[in-house]
N, C-alpha and C. Protein backbone atom coordinates (compact mmCIF):
# COMPACT_ATOMS: atom_id res chain seq x y z
N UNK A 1 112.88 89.11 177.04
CA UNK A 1 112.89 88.74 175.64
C UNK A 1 113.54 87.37 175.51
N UNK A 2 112.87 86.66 175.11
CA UNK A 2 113.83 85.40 174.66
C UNK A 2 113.96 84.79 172.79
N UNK A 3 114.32 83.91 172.55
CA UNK A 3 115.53 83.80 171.39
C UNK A 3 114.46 82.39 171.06
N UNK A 4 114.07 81.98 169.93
CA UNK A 4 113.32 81.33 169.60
C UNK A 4 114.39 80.68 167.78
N UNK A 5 114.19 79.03 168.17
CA UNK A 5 114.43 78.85 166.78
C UNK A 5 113.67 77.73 166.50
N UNK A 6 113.69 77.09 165.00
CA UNK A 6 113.02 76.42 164.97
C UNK A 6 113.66 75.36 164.07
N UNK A 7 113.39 73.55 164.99
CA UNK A 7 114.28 72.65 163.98
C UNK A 7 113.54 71.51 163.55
N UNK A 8 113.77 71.48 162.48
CA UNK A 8 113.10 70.15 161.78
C UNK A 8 113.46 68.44 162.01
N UNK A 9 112.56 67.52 162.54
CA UNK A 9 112.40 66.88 162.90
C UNK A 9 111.61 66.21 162.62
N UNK A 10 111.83 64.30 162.44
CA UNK A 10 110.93 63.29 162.34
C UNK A 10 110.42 62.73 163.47
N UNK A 11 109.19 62.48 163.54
CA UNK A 11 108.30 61.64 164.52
C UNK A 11 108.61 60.35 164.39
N UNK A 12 107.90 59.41 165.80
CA UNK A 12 107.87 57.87 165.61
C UNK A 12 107.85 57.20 164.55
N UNK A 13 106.25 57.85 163.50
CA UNK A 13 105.63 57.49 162.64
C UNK A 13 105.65 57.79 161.47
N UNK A 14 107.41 58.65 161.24
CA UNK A 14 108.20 59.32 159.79
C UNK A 14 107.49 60.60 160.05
N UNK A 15 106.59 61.26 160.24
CA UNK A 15 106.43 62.61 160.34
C UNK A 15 106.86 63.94 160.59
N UNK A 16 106.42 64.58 159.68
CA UNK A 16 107.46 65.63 159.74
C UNK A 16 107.25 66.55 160.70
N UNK A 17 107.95 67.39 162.18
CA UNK A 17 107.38 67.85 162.95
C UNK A 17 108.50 69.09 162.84
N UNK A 18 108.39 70.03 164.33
CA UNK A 18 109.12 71.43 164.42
C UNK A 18 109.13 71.09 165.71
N UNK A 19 110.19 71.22 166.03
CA UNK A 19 111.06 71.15 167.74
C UNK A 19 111.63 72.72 167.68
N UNK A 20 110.67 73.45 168.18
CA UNK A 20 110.96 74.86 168.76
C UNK A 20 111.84 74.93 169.91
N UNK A 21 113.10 75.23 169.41
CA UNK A 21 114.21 75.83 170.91
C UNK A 21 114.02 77.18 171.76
N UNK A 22 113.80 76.80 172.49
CA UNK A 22 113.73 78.51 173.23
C UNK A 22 114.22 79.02 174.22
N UNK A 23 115.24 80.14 174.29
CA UNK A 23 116.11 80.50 175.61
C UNK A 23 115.75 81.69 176.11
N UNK A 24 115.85 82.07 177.31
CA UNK A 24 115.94 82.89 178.09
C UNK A 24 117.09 83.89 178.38
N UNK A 25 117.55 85.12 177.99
CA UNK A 25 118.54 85.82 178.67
C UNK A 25 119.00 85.47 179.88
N UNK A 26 120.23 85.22 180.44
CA UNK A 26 120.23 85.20 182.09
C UNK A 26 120.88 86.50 182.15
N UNK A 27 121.40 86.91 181.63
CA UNK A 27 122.49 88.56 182.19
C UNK A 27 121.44 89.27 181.70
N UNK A 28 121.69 90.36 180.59
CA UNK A 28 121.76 91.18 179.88
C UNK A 28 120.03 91.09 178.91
N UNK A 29 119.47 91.74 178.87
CA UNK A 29 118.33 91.44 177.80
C UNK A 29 118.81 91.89 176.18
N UNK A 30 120.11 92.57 175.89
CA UNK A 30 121.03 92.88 175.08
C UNK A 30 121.52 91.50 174.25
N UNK A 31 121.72 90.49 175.23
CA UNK A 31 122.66 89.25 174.79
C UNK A 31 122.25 89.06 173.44
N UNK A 32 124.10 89.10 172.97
CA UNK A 32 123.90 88.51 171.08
C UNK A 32 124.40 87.21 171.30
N UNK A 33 125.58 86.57 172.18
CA UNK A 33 126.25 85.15 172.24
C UNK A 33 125.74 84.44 172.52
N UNK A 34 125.40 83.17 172.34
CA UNK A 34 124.80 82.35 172.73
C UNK A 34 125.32 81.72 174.34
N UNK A 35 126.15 82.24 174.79
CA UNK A 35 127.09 81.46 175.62
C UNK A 35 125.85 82.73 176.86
N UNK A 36 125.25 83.42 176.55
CA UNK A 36 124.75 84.51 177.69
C UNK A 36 123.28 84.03 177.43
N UNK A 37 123.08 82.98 176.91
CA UNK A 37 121.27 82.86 177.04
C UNK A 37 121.36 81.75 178.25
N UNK A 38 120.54 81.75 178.47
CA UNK A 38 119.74 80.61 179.56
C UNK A 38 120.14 79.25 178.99
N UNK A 39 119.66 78.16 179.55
CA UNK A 39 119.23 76.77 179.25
C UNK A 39 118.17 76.63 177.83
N UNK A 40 117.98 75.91 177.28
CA UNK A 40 117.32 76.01 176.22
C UNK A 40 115.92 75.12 176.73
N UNK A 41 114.77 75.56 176.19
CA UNK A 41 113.46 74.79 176.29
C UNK A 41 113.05 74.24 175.17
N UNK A 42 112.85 72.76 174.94
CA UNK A 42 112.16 72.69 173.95
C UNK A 42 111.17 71.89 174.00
N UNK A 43 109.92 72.64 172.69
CA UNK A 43 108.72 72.39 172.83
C UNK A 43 108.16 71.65 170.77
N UNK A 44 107.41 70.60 170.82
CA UNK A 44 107.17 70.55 169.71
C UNK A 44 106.34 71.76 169.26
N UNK A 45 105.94 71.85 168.06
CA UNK A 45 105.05 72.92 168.03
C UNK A 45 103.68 72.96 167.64
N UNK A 46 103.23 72.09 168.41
CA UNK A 46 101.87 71.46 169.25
C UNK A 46 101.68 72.37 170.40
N UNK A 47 103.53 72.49 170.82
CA UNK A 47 103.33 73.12 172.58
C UNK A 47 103.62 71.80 173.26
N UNK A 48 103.68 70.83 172.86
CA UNK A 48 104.15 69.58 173.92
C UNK A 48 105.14 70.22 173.98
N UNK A 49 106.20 69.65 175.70
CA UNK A 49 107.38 70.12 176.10
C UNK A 49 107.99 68.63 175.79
N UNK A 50 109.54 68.90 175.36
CA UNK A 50 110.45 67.65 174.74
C UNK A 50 111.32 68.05 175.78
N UNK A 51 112.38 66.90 176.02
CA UNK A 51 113.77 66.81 176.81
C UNK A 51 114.74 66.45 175.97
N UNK A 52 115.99 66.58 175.34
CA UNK A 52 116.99 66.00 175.21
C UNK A 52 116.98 64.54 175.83
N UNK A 53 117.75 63.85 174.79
CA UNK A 53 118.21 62.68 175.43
C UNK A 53 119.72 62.56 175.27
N UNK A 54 120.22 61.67 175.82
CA UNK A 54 121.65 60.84 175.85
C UNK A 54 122.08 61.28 174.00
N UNK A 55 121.56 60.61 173.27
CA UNK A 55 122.25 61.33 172.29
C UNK A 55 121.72 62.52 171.46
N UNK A 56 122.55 62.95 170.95
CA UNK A 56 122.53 64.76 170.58
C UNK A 56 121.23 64.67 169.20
N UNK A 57 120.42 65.55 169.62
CA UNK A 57 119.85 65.32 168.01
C UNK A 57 118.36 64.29 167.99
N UNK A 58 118.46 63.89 169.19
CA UNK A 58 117.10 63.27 169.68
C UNK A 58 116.33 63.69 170.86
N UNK A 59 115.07 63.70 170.82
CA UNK A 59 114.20 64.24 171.93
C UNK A 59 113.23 63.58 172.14
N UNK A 60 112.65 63.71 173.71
CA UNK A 60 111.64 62.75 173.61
C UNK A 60 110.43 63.66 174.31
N UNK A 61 109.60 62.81 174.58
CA UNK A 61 108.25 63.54 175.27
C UNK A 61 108.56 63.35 176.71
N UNK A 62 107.96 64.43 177.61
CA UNK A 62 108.26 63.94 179.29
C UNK A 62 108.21 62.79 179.90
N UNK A 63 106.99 61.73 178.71
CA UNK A 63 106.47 60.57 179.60
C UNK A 63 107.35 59.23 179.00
N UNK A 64 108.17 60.13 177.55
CA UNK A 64 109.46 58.98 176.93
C UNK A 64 107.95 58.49 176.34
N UNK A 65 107.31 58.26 176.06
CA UNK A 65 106.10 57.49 175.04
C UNK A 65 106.58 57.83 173.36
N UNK A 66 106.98 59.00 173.29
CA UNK A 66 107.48 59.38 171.82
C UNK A 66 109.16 60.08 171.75
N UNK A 67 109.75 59.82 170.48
CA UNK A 67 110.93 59.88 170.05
C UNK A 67 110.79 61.27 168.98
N UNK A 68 111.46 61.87 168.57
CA UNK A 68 111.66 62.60 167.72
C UNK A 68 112.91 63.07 167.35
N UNK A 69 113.58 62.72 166.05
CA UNK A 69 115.08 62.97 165.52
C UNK A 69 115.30 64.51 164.23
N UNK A 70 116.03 64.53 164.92
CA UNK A 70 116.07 66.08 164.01
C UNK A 70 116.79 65.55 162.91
N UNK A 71 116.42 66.02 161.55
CA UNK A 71 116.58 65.98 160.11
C UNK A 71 118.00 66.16 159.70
């Protein structure tokens, strides 16, 4: 089971997009803390996969061609 959220975010081009977070249990399939989920994945919700960058609150595409800042 994994833990799905969803955050609002601007594109390059002012657009309004959804940067879906998504974690994985590593212990317990029980886990309520966040401190017991996995690494987080995030994907626009296109399904493109995003990375974190250097600062908090920005993401980019694998190939860095696009930016996206959460709201």
């Amino acid at each position: 089971m994994s833990y799905t959220e969803r955050l609002e975010a601007k594109g390059p081009r002012g657009e309004a997009c959804i940067i879906v977070r998504t974690w994985t249990p590593l212990q317990s399939p029980n886990c309520s803390d966040q401190a017991d989920r996995g690494l987080p994945v995030y994907r626009l919700g296109t399904g493109e996969r995003l990375k974190p960058t250097e600062n908090p609150g920005v993401f980019e595409t694998l190939d860095r061609a696009r930016q996206f800042k959460l709201r």
